[in-house]
C-alpha atoms as a PDB file:
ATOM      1  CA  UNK A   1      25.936   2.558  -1.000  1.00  0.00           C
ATOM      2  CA  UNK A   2      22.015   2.972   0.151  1.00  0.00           C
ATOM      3  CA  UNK A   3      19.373   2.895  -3.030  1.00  0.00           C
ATOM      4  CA  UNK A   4      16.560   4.187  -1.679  1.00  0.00           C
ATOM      5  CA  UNK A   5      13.872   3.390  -4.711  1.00  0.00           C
ATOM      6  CA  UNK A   6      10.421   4.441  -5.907  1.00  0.00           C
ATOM      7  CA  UNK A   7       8.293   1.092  -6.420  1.00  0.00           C
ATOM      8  CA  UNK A   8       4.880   0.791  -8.719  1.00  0.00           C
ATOM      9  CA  UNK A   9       1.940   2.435  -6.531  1.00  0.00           C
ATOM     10  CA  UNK A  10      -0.474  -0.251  -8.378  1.00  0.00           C
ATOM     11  CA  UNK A  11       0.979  -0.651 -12.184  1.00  0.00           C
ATOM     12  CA  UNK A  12       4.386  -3.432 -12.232  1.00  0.00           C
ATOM     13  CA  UNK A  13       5.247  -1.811 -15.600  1.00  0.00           C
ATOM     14  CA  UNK A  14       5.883   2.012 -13.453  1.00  0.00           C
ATOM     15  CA  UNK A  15       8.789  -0.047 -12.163  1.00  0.00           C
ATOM     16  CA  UNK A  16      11.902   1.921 -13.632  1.00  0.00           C
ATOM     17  CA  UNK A  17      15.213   0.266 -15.456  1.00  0.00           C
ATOM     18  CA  UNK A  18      17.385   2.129 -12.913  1.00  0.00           C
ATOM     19  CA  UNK A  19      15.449   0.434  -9.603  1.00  0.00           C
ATOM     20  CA  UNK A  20      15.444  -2.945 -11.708  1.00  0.00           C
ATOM     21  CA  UNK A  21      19.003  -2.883 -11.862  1.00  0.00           C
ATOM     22  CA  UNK A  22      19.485  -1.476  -8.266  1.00  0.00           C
ATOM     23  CA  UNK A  23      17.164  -4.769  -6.895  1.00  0.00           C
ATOM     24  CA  UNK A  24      19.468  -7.171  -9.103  1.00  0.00           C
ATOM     25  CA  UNK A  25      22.961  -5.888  -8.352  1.00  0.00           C
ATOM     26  CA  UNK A  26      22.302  -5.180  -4.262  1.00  0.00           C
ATOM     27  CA  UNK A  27      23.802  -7.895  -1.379  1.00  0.00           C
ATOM     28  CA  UNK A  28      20.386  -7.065   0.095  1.00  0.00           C
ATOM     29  CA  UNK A  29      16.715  -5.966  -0.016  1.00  0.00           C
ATOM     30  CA  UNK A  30      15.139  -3.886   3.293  1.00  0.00           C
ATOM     31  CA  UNK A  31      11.407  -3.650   2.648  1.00  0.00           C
ATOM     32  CA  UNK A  32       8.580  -2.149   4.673  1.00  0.00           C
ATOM     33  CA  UNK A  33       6.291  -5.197   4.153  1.00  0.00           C
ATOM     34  CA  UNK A  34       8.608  -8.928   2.759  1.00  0.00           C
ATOM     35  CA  UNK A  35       5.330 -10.123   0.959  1.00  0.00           C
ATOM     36  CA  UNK A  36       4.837  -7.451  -0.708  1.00  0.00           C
ATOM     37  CA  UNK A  37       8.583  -6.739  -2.087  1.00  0.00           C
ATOM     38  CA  UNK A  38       8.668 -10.369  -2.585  1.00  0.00           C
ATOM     39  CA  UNK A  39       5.566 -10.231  -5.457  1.00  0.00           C
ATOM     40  CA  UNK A  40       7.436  -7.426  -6.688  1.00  0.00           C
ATOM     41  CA  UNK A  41      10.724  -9.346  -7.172  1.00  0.00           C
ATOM     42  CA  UNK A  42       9.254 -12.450  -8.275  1.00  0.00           C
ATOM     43  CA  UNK A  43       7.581 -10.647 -10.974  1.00  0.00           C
ATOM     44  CA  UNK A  44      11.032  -9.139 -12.039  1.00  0.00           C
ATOM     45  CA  UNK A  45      12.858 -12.422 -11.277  1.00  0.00           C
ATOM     46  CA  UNK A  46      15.255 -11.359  -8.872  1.00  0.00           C
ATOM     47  CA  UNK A  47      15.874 -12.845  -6.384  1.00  0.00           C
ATOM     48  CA  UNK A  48      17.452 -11.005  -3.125  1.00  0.00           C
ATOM     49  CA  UNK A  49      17.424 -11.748   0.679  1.00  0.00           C
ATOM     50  CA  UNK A  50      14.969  -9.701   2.068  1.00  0.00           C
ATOM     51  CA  UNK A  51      14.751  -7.648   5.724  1.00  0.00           C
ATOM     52  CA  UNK A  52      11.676  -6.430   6.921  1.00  0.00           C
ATOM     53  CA  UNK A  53      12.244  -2.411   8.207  1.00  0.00           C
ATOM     54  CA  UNK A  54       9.029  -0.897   9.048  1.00  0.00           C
ATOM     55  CA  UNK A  55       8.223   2.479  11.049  1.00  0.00           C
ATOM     56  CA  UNK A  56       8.311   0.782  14.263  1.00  0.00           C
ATOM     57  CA  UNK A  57      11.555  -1.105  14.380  1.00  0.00           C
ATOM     58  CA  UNK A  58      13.334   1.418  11.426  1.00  0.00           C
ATOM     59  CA  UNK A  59      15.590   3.026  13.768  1.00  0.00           C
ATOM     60  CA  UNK A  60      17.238  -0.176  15.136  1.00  0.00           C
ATOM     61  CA  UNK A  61      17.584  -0.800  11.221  1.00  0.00           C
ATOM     62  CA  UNK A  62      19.151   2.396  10.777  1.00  0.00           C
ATOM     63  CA  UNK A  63      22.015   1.317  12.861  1.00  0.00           C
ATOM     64  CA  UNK A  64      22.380  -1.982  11.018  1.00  0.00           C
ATOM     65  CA  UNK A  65      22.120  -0.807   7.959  1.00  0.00           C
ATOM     66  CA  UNK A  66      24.823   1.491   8.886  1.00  0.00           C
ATOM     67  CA  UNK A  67      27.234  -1.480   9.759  1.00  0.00           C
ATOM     68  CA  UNK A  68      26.683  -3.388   6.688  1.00  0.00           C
ATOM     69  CA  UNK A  69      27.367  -0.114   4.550  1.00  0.00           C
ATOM     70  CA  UNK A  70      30.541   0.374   6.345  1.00  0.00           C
ATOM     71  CA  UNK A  71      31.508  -3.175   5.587  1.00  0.00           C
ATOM     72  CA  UNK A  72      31.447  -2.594   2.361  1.00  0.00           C
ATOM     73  CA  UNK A  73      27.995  -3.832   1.046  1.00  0.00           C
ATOM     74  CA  UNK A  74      25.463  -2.284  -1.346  1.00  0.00           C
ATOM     75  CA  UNK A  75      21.763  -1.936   0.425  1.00  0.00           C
ATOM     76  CA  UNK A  76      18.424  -1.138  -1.467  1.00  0.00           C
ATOM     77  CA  UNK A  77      15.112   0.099   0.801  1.00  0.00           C
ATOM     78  CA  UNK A  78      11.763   0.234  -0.453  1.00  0.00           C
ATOM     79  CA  UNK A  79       8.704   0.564   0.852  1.00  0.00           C
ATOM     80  CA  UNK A  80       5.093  -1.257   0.104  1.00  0.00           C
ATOM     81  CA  UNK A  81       4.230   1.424  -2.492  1.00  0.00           C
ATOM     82  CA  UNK A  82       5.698   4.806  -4.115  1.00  0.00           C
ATOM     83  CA  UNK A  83       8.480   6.806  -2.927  1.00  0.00           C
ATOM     84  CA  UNK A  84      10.224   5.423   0.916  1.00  0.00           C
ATOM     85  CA  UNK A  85      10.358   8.965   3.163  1.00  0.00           C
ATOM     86  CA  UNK A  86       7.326  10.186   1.602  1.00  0.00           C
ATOM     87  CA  UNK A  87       4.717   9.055   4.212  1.00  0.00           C
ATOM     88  CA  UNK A  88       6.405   6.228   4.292  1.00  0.00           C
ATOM     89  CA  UNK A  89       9.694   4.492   6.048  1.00  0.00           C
ATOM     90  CA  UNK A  90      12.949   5.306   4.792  1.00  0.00           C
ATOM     91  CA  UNK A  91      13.948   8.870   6.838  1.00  0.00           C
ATOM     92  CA  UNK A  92      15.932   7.547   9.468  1.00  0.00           C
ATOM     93  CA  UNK A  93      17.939   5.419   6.923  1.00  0.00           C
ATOM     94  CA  UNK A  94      18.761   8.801   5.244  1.00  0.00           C
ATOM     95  CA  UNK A  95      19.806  10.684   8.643  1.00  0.00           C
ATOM     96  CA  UNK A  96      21.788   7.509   9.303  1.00  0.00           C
ATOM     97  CA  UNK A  97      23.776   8.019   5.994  1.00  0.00           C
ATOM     98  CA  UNK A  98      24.264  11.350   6.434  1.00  0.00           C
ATOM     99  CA  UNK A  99      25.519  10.819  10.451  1.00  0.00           C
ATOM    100  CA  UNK A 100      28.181   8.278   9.448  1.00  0.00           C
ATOM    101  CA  UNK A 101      29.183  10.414   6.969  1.00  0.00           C
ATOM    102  CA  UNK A 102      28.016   7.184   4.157  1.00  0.00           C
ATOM    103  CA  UNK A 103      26.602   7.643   0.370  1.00  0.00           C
ATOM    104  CA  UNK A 104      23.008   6.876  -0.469  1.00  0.00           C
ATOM    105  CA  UNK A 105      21.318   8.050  -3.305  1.00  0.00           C
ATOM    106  CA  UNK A 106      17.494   8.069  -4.407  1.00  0.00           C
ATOM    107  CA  UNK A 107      16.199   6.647  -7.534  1.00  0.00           C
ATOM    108  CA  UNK A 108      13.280   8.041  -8.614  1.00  0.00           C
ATOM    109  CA  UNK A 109       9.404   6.799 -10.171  1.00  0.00           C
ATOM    110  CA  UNK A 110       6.118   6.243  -9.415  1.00  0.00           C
ATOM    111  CA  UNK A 111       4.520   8.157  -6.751  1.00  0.00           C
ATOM    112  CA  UNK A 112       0.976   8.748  -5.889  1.00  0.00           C
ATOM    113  CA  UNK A 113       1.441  12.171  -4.239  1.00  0.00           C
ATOM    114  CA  UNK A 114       2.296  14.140  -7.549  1.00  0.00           C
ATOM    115  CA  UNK A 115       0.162  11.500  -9.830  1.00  0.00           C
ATOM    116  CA  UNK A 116      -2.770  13.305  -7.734  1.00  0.00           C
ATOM    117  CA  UNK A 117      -1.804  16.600  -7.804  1.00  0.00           C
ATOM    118  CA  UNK A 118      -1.508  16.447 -11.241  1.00  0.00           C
ATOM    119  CA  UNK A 119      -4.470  14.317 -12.008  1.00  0.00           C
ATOM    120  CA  UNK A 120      -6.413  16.719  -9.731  1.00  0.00           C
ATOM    121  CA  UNK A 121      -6.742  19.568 -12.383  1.00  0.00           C
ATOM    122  CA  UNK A 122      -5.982  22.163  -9.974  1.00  0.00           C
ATOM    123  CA  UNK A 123      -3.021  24.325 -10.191  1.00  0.00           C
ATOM    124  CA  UNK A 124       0.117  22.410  -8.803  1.00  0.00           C
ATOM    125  CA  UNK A 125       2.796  24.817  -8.159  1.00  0.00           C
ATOM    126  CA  UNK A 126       2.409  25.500  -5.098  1.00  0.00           C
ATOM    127  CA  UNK A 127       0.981  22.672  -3.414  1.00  0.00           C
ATOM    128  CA  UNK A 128       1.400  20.784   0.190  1.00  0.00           C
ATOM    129  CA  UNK A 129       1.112  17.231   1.173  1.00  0.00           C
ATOM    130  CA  UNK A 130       0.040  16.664   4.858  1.00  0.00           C
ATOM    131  CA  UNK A 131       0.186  12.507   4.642  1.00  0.00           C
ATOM    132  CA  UNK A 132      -3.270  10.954   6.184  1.00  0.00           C
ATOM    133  CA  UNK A 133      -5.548  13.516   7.484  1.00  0.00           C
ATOM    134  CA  UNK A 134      -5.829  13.028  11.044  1.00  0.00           C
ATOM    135  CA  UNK A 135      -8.441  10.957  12.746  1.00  0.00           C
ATOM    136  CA  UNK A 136      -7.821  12.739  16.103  1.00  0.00           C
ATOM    137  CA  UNK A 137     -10.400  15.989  16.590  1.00  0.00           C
ATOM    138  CA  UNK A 138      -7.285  17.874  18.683  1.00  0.00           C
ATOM    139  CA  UNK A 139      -5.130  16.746  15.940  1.00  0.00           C
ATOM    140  CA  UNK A 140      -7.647  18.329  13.168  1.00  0.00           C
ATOM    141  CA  UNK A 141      -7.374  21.493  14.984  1.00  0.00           C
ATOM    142  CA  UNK A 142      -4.670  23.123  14.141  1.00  0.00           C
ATOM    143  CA  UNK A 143      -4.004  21.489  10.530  1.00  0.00           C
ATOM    144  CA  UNK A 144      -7.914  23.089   9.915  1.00  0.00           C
ATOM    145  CA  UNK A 145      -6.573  26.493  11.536  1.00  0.00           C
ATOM    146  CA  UNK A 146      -3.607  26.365   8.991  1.00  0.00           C
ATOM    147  CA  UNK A 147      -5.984  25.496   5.825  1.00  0.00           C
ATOM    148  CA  UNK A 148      -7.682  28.356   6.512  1.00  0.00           C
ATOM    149  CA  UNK A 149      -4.827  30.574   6.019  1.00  0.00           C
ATOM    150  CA  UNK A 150      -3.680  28.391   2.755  1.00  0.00           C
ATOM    151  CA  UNK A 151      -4.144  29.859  -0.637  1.00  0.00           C
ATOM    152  CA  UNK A 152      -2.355  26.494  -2.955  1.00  0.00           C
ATOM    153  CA  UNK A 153      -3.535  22.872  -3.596  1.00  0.00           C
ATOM    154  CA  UNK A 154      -3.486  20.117  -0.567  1.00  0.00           C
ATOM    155  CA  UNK A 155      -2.849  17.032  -1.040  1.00  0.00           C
ATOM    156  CA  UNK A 156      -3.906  14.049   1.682  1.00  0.00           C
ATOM    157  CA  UNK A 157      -4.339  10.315   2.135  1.00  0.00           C
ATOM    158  CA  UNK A 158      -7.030   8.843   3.402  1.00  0.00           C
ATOM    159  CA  UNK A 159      -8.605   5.333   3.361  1.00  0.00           C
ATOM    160  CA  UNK A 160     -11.818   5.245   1.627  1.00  0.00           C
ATOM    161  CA  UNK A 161     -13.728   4.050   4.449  1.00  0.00           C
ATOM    162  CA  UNK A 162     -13.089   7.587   5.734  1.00  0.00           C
ATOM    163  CA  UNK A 163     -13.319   9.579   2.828  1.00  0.00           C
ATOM    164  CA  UNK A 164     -17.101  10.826   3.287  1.00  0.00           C
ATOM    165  CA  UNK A 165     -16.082  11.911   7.285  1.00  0.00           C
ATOM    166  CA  UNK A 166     -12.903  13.674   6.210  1.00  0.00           C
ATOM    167  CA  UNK A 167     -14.520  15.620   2.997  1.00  0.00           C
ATOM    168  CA  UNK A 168     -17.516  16.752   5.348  1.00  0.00           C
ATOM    169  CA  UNK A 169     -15.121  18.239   8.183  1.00  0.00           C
ATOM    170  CA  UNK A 170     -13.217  20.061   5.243  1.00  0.00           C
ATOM    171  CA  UNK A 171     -16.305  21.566   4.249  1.00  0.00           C
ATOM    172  CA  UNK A 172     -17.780  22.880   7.861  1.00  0.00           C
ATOM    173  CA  UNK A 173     -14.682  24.269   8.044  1.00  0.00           C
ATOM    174  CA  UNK A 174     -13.175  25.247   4.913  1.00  0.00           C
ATOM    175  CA  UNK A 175     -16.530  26.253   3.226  1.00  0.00           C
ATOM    176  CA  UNK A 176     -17.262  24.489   0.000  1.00  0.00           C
ATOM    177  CA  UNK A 177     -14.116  24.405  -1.788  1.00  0.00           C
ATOM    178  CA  UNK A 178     -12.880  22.765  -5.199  1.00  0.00           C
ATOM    179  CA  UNK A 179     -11.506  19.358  -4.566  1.00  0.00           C
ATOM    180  CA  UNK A 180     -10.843  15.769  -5.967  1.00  0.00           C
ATOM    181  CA  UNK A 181     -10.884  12.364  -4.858  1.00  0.00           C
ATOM    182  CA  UNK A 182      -8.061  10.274  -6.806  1.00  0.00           C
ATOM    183  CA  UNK A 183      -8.592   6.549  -6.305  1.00  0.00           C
ATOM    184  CA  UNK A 184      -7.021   3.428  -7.571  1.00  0.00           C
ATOM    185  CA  UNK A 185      -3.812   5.866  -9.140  1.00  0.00           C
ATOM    186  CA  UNK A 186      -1.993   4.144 -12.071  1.00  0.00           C
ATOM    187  CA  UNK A 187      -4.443   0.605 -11.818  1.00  0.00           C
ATOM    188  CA  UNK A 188      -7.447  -0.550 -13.785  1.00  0.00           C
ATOM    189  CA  UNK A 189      -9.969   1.430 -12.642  1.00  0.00           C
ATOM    190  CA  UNK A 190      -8.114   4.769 -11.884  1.00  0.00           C
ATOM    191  CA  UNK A 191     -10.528   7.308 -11.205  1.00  0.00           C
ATOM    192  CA  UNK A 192     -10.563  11.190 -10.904  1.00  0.00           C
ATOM    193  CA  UNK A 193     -13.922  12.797  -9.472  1.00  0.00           C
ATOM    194  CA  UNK A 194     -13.814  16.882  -9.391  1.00  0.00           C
ATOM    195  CA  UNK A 195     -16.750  18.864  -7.439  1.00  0.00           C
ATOM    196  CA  UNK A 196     -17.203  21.133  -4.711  1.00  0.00           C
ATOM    197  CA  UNK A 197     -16.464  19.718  -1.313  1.00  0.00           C
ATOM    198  CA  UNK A 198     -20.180  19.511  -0.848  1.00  0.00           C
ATOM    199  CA  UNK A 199     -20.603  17.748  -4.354  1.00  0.00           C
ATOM    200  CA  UNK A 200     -18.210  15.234  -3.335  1.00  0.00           C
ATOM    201  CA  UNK A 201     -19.616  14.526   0.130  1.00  0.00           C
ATOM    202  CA  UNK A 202     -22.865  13.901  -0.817  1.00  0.00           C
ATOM    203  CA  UNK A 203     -21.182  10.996  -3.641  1.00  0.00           C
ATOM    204  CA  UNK A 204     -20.266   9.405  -1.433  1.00  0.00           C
ATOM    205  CA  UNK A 205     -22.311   9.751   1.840  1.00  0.00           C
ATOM    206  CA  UNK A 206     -23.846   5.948   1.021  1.00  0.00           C
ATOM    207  CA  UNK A 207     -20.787   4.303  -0.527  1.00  0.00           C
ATOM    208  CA  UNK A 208     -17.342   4.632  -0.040  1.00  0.00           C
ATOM    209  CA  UNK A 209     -15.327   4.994  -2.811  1.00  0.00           C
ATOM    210  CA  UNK A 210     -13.049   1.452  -3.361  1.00  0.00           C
ATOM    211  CA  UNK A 211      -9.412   0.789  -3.077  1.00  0.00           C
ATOM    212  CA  UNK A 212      -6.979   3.529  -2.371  1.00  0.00           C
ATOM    213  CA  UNK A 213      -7.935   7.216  -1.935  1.00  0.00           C
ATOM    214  CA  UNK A 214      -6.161  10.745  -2.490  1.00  0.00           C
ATOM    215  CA  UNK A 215      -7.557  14.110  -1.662  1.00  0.00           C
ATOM    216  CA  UNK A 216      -7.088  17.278  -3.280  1.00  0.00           C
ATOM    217  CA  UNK A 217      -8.434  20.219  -2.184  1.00  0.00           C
ATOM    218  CA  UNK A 218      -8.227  23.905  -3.573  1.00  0.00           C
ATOM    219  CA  UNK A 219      -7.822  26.071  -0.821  1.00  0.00           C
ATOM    220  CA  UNK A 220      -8.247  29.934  -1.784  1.00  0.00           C
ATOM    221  CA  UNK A 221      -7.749  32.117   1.400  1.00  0.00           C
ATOM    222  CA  UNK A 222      -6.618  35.049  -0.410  1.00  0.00           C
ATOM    223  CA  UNK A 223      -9.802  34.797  -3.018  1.00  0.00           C
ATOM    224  CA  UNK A 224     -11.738  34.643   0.083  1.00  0.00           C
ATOM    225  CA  UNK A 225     -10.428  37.333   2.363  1.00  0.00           C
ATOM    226  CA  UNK A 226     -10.653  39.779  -1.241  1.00  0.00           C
ATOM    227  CA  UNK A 227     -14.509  38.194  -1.205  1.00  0.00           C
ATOM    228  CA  UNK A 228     -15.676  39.341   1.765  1.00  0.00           C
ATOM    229  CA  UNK A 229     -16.694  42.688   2.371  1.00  0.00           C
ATOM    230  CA  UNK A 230     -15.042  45.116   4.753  1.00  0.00           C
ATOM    231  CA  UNK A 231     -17.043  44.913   8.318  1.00  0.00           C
ATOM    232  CA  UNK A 232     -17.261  48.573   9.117  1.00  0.00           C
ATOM    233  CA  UNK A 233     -18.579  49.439   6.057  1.00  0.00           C
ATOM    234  CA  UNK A 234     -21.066  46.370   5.854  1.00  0.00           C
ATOM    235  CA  UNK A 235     -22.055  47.487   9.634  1.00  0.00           C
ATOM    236  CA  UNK A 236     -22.559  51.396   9.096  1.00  0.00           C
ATOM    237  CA  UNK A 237     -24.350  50.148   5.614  1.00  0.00           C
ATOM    238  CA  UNK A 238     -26.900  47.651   7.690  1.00  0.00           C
ATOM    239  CA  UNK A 239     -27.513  49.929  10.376  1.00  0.00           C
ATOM    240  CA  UNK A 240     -28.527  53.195   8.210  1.00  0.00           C
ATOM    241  CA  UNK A 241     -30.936  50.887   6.649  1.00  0.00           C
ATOM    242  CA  UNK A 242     -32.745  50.712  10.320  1.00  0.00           C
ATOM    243  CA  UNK A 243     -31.635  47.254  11.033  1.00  0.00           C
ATOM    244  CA  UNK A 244     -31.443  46.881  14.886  1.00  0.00           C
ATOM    245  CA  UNK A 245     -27.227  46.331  16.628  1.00  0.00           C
ATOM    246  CA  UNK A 246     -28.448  42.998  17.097  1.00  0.00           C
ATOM    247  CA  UNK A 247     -29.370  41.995  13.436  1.00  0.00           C
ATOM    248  CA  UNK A 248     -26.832  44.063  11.852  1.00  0.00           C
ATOM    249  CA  UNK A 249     -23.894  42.719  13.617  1.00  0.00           C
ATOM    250  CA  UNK A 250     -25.483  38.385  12.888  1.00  0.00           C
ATOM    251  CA  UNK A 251     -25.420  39.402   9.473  1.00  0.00           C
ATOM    252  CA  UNK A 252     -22.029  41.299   8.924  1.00  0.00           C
ATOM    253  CA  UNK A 253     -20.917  38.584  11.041  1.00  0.00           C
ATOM    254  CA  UNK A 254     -21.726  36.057   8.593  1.00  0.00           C
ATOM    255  CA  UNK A 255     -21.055  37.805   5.703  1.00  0.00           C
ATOM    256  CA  UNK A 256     -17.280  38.826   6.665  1.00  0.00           C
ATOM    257  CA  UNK A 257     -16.699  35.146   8.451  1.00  0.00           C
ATOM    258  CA  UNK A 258     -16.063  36.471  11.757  1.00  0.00           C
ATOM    259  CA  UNK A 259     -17.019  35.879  15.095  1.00  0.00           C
ATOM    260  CA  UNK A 260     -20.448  37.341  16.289  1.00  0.00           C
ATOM    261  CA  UNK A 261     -19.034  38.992  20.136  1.00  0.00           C
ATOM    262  CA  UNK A 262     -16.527  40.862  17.438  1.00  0.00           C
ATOM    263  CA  UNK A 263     -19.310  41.863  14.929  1.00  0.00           C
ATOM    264  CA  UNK A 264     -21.382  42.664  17.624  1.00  0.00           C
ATOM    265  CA  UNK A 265     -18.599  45.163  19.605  1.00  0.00           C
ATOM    266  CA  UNK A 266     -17.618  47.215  16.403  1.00  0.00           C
ATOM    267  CA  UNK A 267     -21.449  47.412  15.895  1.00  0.00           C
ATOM    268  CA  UNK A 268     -22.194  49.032  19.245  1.00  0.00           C
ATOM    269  CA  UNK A 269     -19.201  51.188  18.683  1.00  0.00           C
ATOM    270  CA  UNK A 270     -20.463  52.629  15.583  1.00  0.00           C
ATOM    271  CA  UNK A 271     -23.878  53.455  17.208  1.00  0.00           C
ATOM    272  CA  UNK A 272     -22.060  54.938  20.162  1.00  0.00           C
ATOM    273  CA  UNK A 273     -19.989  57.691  18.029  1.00  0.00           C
END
């Protein structure tokens, strides 16, 4: 059997009976970082040999995990922090189970994803989690293209040295938005700071925010979309008050969030009825 188990995302006393247990009855622990899991057993006294499986060598794990499951042995993963798959190592250990046909069960705890939609304040159900926003401009893209058309809470990671650049493309192209920033989840100084997008960017545009970051950000397409006004009507309405094709179409464009070229088109085709 494969334990795949939540660990402590900052606080040792998240760590759950059922994991405890799992870490003291297992032939073996695979870990995403041996230092870390090694704190972590110390601190529970247990002690296990440990493997290092990280994302880049996880898939020739997979296949020796496989063997030593088929031999009979019982195998724990965890990863540095919070739940393994989620962000983290630990999928290709599950399709590996499921290939060879092998049991492997999850045991459940801390994780910082739904501490920070929760903490966040915003309604949770539904909400996405997209990992670490992308650093990548072509990556940003299309993920920016999809917010756009999102109407739930997101959830991201993102290291706080990066927290100011991330919140301030969200804004340009989200508009300014309800959002958190979640840092330090579960530890000492846990922190929760609410705001617009803008509110938040300007917090923090001369010092980042310490230790590790979560962002949450309202997205309301549909309260949007039922926001802006029609653009026919806004165009026939700008151009009976005298305004010139020109002028009426910038400002409808604007106002209904569309491109100018298609503001300006529907405005020259109301003049030319």
């Amino acid at each position: 059997m494969l334990y795949l188990c939540a660990t402590p995302i900052g606080n040792l006393g998240d760590l759950t009976p059922r994991v405890r247990e799992a870490l003291s009855a297992c032939s073996a622990v695979y870990c995403e970082d041996t230092r870390r899991t090694l704190t972590l057993l110390n601190h529970c006294g247990i002690k296990k040999p440990l493997v290092s499986c990280y994302r880049e060598n996880e898939l020739a794990r997979a296949n020796e995990v496989v063997g030593r499951l088929l031999a009979g042995e019982t195998l724990v993963y965890v990863s540095d922090a919070g739940m393994p798959g989620v962000s983290d190592p630990g999928e290709a250990l599950v399709r590996a189970c499921i290939a060879h046909n092998l049991p492997y069960s999850v045991l459940p705890g801390a994780s910082a994803v739904l501490t920070a939609a929760v903490m966040s304040g915003y309604p949770v159900v539904p909400f996405t989690f997209y990992g670490f926003f992308p650093r990548e401009k072509k990556a940003q893209k299309p993920l920016l293209e999809t917010l756009k058309r999102t109407d739930h809470l997101v959830v991201f990671y993102e290291s706080p040295n990066r927290v100011r650049a991330t919140l301030e493309v969200l804004l340009n192209a989200l508009g300014d938005l309800d959002a958190a920033v979640l840092r330090e989840l579960t530890k000492l100084h846990e922190e929760a700071v609410r705001g617009k997008l803008s509110e938040l960017a300007t917090r923090y545009a001369e010092t980042d925010p310490r230790g590790e970051c979560v962002l949450a950000v309202y997205c309301r397409a549909q309260a949007e979309a039922n926001a802006k006004p029609e653009l026919e009507a806004l165009l026939k309405n700008l151009l009976s008050s005298g305004l010139s094709v020109r002028d009426a179409a910038a400002e409808a464009a604007t106002a209904c969030g569309v491109p100018k070229k298609e503001a300006y088109a529907k405005a020259l085709a109301l003049v030319e009825k």
